[in-house]
N, C-alpha and C. Protein backbone atom coordinates (compact mmCIF):
# COMPACT_ATOMS: atom_id res chain seq x y z
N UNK A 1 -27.86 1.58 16.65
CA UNK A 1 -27.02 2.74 16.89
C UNK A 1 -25.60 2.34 17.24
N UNK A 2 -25.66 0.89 17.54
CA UNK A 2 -24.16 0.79 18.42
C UNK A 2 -23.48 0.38 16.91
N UNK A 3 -23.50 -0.11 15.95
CA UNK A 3 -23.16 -0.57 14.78
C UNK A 3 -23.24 0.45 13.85
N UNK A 4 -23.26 1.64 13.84
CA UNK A 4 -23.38 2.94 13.01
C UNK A 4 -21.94 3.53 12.98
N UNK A 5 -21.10 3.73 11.78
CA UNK A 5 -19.83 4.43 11.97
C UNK A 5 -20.08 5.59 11.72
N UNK A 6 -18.95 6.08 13.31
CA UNK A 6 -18.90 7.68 12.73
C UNK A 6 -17.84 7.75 11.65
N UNK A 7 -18.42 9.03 10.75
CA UNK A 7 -17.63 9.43 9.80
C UNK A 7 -17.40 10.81 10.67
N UNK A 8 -16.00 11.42 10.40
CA UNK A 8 -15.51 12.19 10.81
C UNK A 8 -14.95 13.40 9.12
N UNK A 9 -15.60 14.47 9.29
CA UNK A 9 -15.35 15.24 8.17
C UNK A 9 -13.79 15.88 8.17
N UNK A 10 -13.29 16.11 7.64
CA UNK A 10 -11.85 16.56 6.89
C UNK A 10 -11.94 17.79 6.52
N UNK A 11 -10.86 18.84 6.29
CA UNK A 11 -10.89 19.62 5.19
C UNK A 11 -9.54 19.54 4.82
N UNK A 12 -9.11 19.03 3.29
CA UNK A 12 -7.66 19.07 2.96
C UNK A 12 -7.33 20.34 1.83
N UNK A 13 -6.34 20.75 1.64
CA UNK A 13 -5.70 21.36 0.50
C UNK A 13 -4.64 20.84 -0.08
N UNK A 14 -4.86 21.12 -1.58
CA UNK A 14 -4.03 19.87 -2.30
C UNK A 14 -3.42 20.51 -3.02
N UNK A 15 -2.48 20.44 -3.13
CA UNK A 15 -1.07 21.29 -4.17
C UNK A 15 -0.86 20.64 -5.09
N UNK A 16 -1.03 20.97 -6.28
CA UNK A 16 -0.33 19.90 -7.57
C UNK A 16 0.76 20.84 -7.87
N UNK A 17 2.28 19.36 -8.51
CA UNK A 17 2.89 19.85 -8.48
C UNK A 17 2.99 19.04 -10.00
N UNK A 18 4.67 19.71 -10.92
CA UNK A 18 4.70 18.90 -12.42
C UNK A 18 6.00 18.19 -12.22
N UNK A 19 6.59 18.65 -11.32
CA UNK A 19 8.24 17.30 -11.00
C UNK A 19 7.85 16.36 -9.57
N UNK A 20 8.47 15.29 -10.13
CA UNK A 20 8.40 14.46 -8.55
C UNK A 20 9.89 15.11 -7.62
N UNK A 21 11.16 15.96 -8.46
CA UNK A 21 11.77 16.43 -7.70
C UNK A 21 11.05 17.85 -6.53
N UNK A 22 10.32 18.25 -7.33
CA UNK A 22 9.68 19.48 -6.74
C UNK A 22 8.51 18.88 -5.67
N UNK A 23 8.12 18.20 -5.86
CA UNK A 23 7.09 17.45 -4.73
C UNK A 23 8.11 16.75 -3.39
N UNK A 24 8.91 16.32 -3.48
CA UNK A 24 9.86 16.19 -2.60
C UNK A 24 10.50 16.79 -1.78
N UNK A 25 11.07 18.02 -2.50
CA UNK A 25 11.60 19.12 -1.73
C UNK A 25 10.57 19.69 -0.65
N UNK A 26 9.21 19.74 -1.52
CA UNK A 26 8.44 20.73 -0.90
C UNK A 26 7.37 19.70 0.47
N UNK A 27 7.94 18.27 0.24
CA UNK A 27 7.56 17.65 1.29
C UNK A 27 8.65 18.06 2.75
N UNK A 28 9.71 17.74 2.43
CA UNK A 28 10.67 18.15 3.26
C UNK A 28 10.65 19.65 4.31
N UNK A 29 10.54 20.61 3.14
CA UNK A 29 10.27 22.14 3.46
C UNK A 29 9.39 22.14 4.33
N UNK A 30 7.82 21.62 4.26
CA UNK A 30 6.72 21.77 4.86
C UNK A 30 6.92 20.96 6.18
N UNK A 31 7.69 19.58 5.91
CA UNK A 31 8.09 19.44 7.19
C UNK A 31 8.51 20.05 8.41
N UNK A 32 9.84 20.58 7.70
CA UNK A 32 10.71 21.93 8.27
C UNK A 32 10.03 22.71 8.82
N UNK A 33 8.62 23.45 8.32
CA UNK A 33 8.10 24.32 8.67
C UNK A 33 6.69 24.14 10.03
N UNK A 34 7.06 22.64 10.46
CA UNK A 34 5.96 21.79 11.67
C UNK A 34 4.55 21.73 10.97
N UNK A 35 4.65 21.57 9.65
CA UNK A 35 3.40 21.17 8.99
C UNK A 35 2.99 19.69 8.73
N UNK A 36 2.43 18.80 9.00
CA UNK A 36 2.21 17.62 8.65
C UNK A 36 1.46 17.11 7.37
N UNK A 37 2.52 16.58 6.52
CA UNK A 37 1.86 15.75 4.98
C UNK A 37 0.83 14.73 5.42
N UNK A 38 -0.17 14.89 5.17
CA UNK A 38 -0.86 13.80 4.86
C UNK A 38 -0.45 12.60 4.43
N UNK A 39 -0.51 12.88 2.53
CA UNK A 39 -0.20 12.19 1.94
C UNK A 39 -0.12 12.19 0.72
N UNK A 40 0.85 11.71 -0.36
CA UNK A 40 1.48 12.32 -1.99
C UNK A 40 0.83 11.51 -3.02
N UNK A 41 0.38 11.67 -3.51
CA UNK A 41 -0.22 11.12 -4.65
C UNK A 41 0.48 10.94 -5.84
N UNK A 42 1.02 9.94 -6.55
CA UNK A 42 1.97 10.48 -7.56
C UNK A 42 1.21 9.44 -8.90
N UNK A 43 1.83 9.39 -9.97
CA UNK A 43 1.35 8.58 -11.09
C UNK A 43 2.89 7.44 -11.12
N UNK A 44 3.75 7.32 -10.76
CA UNK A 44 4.64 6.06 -10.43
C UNK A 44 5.30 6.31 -8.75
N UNK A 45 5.15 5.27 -8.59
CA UNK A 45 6.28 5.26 -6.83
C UNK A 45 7.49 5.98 -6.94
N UNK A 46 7.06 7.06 -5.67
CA UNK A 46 8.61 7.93 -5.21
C UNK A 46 8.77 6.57 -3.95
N UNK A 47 10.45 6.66 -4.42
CA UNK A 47 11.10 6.30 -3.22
C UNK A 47 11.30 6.94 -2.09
N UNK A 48 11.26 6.34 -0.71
CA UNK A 48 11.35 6.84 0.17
C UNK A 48 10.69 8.37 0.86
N UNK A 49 9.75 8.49 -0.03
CA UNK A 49 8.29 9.54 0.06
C UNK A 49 7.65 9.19 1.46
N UNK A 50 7.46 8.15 1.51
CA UNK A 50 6.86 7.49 2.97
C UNK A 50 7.76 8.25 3.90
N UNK A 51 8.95 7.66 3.92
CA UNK A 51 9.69 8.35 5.02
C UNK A 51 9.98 9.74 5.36
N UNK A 52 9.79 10.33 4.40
CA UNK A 52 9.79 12.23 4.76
C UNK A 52 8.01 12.08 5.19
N UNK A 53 7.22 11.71 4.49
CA UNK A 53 5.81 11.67 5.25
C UNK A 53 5.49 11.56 6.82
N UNK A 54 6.24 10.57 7.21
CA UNK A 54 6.17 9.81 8.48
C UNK A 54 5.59 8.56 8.48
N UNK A 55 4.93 8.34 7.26
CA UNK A 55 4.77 7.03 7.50
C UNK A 55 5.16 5.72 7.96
N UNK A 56 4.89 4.79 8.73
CA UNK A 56 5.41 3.78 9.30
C UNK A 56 6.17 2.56 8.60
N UNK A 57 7.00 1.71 8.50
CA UNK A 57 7.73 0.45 7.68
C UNK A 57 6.03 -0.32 7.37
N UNK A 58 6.27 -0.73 6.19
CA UNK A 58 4.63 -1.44 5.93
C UNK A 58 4.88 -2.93 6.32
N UNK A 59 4.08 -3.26 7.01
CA UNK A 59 4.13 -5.11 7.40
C UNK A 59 4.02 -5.69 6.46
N UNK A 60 3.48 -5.58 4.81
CA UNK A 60 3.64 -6.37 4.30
C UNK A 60 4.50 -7.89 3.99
N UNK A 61 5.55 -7.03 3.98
CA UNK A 61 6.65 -8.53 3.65
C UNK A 61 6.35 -9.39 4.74
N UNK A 62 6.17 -8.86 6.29
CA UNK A 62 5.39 -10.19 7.00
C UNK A 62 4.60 -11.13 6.64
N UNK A 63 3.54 -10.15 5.88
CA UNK A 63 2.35 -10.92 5.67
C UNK A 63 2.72 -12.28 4.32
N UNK A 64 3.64 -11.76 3.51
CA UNK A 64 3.96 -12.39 2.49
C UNK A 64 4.80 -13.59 2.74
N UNK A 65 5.51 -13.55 3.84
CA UNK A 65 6.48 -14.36 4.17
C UNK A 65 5.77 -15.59 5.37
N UNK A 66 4.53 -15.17 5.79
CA UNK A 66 3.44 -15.83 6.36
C UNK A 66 2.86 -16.83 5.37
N UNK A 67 2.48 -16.73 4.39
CA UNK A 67 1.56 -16.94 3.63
C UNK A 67 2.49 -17.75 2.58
N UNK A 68 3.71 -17.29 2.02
CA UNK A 68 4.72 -18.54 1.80
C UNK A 68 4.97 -19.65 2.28
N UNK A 69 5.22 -19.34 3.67
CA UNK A 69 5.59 -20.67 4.73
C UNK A 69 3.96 -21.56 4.74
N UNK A 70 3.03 -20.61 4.97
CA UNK A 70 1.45 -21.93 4.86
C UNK A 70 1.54 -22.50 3.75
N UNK A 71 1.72 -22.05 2.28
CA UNK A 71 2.33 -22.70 1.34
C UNK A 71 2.78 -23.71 1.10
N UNK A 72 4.28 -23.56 1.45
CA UNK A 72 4.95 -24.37 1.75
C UNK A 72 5.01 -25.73 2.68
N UNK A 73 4.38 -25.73 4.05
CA UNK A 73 4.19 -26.09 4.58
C UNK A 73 2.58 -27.12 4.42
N UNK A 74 1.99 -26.48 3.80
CA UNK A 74 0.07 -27.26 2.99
C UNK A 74 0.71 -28.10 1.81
N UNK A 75 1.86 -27.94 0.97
CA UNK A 75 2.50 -28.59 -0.13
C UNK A 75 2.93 -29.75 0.48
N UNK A 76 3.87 -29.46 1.80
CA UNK A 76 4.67 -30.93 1.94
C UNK A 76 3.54 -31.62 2.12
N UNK A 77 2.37 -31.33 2.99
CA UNK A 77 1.39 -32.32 3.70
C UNK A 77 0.59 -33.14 2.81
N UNK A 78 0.46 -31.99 1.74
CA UNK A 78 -0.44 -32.60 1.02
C UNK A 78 0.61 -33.94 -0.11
N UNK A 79 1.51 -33.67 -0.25
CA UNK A 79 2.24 -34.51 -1.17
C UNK A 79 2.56 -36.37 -0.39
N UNK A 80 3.22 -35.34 1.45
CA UNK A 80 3.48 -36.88 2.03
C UNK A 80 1.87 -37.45 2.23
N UNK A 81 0.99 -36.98 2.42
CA UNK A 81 -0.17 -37.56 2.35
C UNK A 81 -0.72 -38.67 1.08
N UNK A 82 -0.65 -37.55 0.51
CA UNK A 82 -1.02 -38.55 -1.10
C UNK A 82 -0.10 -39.50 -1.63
N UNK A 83 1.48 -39.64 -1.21
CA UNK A 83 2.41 -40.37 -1.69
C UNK A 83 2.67 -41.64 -0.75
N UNK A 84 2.22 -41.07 0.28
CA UNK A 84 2.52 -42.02 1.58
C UNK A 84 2.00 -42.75 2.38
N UNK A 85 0.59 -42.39 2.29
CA UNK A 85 -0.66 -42.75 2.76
C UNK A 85 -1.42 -43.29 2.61
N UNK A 86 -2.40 -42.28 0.91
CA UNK A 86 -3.66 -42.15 0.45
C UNK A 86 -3.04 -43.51 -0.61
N UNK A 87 -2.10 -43.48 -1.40
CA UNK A 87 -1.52 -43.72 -2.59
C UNK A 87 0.05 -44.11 -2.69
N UNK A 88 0.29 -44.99 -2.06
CA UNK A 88 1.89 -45.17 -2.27
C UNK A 88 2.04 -46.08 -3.19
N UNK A 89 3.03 -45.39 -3.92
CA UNK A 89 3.27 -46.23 -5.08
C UNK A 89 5.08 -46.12 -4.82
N UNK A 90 5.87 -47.16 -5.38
CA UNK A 90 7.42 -46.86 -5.88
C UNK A 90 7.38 -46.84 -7.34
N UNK A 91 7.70 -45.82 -7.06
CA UNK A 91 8.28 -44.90 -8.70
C UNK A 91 9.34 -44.71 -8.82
N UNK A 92 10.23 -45.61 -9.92
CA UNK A 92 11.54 -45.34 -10.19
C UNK A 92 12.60 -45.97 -8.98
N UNK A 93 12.17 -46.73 -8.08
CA UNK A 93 12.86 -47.31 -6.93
C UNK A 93 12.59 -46.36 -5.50
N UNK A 94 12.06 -44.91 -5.78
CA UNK A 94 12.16 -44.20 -4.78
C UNK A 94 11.80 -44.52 -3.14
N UNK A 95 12.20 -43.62 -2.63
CA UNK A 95 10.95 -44.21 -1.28
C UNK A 95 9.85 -43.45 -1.38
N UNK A 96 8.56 -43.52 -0.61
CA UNK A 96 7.12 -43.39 -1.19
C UNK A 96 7.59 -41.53 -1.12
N UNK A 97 7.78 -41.24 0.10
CA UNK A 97 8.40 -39.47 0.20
C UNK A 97 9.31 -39.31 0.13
N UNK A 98 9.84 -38.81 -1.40
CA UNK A 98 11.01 -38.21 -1.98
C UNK A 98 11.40 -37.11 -1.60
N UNK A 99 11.69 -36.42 -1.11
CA UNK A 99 11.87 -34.84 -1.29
C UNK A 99 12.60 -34.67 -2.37
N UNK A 100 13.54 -34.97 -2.80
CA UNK A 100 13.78 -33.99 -4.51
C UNK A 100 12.37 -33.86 -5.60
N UNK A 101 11.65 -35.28 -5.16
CA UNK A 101 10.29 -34.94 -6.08
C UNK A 101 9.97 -34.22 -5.77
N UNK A 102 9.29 -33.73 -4.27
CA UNK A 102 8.33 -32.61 -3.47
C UNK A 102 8.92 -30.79 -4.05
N UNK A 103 10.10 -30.59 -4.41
CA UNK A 103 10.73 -29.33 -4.92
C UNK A 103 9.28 -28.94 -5.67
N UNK A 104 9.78 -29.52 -7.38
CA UNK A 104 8.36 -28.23 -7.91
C UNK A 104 7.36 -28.36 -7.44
N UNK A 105 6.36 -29.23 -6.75
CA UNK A 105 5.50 -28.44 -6.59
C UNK A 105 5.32 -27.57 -5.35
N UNK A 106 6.06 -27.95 -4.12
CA UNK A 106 6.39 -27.30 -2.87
C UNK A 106 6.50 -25.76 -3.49
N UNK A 107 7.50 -26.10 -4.67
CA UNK A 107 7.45 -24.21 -4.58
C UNK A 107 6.57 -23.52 -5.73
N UNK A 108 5.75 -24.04 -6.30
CA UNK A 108 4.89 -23.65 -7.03
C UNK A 108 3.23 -23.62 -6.36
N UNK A 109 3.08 -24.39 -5.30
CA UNK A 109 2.34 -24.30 -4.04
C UNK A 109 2.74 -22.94 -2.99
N UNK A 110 3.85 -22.61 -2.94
CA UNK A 110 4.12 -21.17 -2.21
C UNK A 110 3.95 -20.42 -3.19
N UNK A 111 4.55 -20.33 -3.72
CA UNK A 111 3.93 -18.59 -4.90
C UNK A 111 2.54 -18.88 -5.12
N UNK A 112 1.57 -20.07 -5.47
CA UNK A 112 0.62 -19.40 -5.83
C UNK A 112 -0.31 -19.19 -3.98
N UNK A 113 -0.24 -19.69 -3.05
CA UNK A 113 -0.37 -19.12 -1.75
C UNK A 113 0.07 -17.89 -1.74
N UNK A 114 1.47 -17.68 -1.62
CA UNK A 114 1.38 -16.25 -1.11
C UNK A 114 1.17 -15.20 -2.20
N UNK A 115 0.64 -15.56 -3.44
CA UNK A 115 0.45 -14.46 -4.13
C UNK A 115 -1.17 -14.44 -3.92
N UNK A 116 -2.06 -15.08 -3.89
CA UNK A 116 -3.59 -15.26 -3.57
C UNK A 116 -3.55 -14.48 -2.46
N UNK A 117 -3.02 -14.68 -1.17
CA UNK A 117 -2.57 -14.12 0.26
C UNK A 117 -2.35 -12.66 0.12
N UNK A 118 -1.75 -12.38 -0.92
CA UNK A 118 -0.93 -10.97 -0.62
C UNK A 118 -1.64 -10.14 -1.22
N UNK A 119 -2.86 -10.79 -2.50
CA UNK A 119 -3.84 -9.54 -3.03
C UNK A 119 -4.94 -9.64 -2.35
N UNK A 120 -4.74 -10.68 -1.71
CA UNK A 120 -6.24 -10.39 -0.46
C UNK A 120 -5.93 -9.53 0.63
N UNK A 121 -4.39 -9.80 1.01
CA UNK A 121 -4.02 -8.74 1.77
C UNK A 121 -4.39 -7.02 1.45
N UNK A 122 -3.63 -6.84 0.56
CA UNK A 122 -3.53 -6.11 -0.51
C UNK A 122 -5.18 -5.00 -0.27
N UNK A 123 -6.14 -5.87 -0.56
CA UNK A 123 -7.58 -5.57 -1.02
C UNK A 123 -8.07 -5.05 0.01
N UNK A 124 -7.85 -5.90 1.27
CA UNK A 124 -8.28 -5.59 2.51
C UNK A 124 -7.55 -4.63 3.43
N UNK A 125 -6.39 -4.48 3.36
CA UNK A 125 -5.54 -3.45 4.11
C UNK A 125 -5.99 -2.07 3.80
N UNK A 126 -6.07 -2.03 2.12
CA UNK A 126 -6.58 -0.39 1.05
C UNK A 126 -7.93 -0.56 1.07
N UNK A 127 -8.87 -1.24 2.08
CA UNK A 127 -10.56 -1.09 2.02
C UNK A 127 -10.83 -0.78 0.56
N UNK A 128 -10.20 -1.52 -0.47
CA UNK A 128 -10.44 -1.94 -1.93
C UNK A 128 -11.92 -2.93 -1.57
N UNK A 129 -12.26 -3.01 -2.82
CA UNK A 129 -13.48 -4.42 -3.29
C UNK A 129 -14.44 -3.96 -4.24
N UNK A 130 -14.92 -4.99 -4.77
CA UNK A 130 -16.25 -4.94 -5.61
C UNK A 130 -17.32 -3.80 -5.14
N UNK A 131 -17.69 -2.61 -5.86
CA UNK A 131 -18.66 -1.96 -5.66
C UNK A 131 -18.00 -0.72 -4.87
N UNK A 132 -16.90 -0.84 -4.19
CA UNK A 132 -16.66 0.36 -3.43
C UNK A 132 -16.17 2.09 -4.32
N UNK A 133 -16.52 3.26 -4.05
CA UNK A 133 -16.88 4.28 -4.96
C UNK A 133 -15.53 4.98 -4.62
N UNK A 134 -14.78 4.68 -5.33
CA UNK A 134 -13.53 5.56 -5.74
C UNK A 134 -13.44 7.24 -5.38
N UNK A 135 -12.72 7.36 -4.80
CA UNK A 135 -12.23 8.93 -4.59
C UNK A 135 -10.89 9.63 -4.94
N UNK A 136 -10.40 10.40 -5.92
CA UNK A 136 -9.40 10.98 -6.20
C UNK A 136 -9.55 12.28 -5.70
N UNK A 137 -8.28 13.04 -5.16
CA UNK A 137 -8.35 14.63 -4.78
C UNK A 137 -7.57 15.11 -6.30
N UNK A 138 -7.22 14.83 -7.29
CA UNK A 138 -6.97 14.69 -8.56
C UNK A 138 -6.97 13.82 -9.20
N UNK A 139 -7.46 13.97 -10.53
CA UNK A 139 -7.41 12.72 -11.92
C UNK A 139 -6.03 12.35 -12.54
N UNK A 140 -5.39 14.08 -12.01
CA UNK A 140 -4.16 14.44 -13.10
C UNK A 140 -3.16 13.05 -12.67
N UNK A 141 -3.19 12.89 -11.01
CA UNK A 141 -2.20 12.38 -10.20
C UNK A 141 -1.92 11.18 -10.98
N UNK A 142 -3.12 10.44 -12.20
CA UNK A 142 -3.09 9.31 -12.55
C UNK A 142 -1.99 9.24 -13.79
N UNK A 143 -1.74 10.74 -14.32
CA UNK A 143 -1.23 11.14 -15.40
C UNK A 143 0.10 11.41 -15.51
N UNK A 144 0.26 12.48 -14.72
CA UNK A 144 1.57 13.23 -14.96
C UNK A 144 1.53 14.49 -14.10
N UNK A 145 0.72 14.41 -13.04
CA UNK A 145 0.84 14.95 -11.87
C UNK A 145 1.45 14.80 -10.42
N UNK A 146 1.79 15.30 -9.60
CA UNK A 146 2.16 14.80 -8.06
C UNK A 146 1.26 16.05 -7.00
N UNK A 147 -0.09 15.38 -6.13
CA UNK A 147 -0.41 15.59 -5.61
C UNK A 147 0.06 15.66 -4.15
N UNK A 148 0.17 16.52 -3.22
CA UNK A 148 0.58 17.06 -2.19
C UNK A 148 -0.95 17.41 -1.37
N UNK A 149 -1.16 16.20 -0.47
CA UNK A 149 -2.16 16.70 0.72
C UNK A 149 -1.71 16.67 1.91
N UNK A 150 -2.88 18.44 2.51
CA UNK A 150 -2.60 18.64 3.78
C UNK A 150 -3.53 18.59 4.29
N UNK A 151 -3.80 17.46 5.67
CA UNK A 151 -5.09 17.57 6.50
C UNK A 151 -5.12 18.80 7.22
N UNK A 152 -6.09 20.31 7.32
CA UNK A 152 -5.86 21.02 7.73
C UNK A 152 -6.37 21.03 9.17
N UNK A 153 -7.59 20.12 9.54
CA UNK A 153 -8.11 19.88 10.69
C UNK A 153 -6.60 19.57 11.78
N UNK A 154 -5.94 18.53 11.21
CA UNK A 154 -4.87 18.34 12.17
C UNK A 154 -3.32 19.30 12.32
N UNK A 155 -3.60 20.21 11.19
CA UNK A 155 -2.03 21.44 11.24
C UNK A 155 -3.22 22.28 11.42
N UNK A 156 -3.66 22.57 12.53
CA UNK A 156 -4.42 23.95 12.98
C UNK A 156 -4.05 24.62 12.96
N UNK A 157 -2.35 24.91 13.20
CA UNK A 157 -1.81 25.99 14.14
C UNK A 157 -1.66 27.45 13.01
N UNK A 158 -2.10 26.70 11.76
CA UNK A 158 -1.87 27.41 10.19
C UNK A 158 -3.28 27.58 9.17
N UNK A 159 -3.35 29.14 9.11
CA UNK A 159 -5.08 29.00 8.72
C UNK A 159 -5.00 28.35 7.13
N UNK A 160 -5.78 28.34 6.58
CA UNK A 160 -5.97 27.61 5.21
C UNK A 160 -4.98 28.47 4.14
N UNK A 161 -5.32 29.88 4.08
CA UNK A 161 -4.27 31.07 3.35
C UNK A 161 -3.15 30.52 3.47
N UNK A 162 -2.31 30.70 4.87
CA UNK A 162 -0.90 31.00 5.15
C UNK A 162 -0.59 29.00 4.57
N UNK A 163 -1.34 27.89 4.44
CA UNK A 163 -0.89 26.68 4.10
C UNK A 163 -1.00 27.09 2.32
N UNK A 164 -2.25 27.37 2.10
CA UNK A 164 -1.43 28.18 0.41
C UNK A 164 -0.81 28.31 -0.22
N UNK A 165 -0.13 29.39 0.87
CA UNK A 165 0.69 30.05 0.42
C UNK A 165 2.12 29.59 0.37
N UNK A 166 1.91 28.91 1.66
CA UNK A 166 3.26 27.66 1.43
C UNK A 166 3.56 27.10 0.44
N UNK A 167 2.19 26.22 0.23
CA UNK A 167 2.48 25.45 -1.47
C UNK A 167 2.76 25.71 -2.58
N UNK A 168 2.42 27.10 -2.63
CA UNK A 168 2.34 27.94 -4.23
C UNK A 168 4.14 28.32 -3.56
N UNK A 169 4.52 28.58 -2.28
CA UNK A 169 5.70 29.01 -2.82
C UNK A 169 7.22 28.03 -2.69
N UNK A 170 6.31 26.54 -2.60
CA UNK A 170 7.16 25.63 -2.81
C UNK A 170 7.00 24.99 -4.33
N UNK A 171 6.22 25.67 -5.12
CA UNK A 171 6.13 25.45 -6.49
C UNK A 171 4.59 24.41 -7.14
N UNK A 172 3.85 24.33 -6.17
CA UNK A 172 2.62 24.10 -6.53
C UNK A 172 1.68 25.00 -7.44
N UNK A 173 1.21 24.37 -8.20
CA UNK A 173 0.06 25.35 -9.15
C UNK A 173 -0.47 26.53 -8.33
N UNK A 174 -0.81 27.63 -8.75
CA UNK A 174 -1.09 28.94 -8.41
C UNK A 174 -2.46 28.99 -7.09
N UNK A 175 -3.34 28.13 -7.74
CA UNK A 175 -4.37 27.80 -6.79
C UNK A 175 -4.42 26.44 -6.17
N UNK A 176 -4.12 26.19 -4.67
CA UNK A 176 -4.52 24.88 -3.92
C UNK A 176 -5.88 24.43 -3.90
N UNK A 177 -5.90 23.44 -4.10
CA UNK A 177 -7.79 23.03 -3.85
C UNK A 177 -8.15 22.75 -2.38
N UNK A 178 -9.10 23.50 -2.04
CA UNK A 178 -9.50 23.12 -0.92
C UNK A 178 -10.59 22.01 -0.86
N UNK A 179 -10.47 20.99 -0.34
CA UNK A 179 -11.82 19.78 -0.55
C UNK A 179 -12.01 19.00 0.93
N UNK A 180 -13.56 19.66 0.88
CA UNK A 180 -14.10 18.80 2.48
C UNK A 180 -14.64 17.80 1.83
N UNK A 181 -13.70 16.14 2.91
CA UNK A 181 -14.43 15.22 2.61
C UNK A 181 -14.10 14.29 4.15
C-alpha cells in the first residue's frame, strides 16, 4: 500500500483553435480574465507561449552544459591516460600529451556525451519510454491545430459553461471538449 500511486482525476476543457495568432491572444485574454492555462498544444513551437502560460525557465541548458563538461572532461582523461601512461609513444617529436592532438576528439567526446545525456534527459523529464500509452486531448494538434487546455478542478471559481463560453468567444471551435482524465 505504501508503494501504490495516487492518481488524482482531472476534468479539462479544450478549445481548438485554426491560428497560432488566435491561440495566443486568447491565452493572454484568459489570463486577464484570472483563469489559469494549463497548457497549449500546438503542431510547431510558439515562442514564448510558456511565458503567458506561467510556466517556469526550463533547466535544460543546465543539464546540457553538465553533460558537455563530463564529456569533455572523460575525453582529456581518457586520452592523457592512453597517451601517457597505458601507451606512450612520440609521434612526430611530440610530447606523449599534446593538447592540439586532444582537440578532435575532446570535442567529438562532448557532443556525443551531451547529446546521449540530453535524450535521456529528455525521456525522463516527459515520463517518455518504451511501452508507455500515449495520450492526446487532440490528434488535430499534430496537424494543423492549436489546442488550448483548461484544468477546471484548479479555476473553480468558473463553472464549466461560463469557461466555454470564454473559449468560443476568444475564437475556439463552437464546442469545447470536456475530458476527465
Amino acid at each position: 500500500m505504501a508503494n501504490q500511486k495516487l492518481v488524482e482525476k482531472h476534468s479539462y476543457i479544450v478549445g481548438i483553435y485554426d491560428h497560432e495568432e488566435t491561440v495566443t491572444k486568447a491565452v493572454k485574454k484568459i489570463n486577464e480574465k484570472g483563469l489559469k492555462v494549463q497548457e497549449v498544444y500546438s503542431p510547431h513551437p510558439i515562442h514564448h507561449i510558456d511565458v503567458y502560460i506561467g510556466h517556469p525557465r526550463t533547466r535544460i541548458p543546465i543539464a546540457a552544459f553538465c553533460f558537455g563538461a563530463t564529456g569533455t572532461l572523460l575525453a582529456i582523461m581518457m586520452i592523457s591516460l592512453m597517451m601517457g601512461v597505458d601507451w606512450p609513444m612520440i609521434i612526430g617529436g611530440k610530447n606523449f600529451v599534446a593538447i592540439p592532438t586532444m582537440v578532435p576528439v575532446t570535442f567529438e567526446a562532448t557532443v556525443l556525451i551531451a547529446a546521449l545525456g540530453m535524450v535521456t534527459t529528455f525521456f525522463i523529464s516527459n515520463n517518455m519510454g518504451p511501452g508507455k500509452k500515449e495520450f492526446m486531448f487532440d490528434r488535430r494538434t499534430t496537424d494543423d491545430k492549436y489546442a488550448l487546455v483548461i484544468d477546471l478542478d484548479r479555476n473553480s471559481a468558473k463553472s464549466k459553461e461560463e469557461v466555454a463560453e470564454i473559449l468560443v468567444s476568444l475564437g475556439a471551435e463552437s464546442n469545447p471538449k470536456i475530458i476527465e482524465r
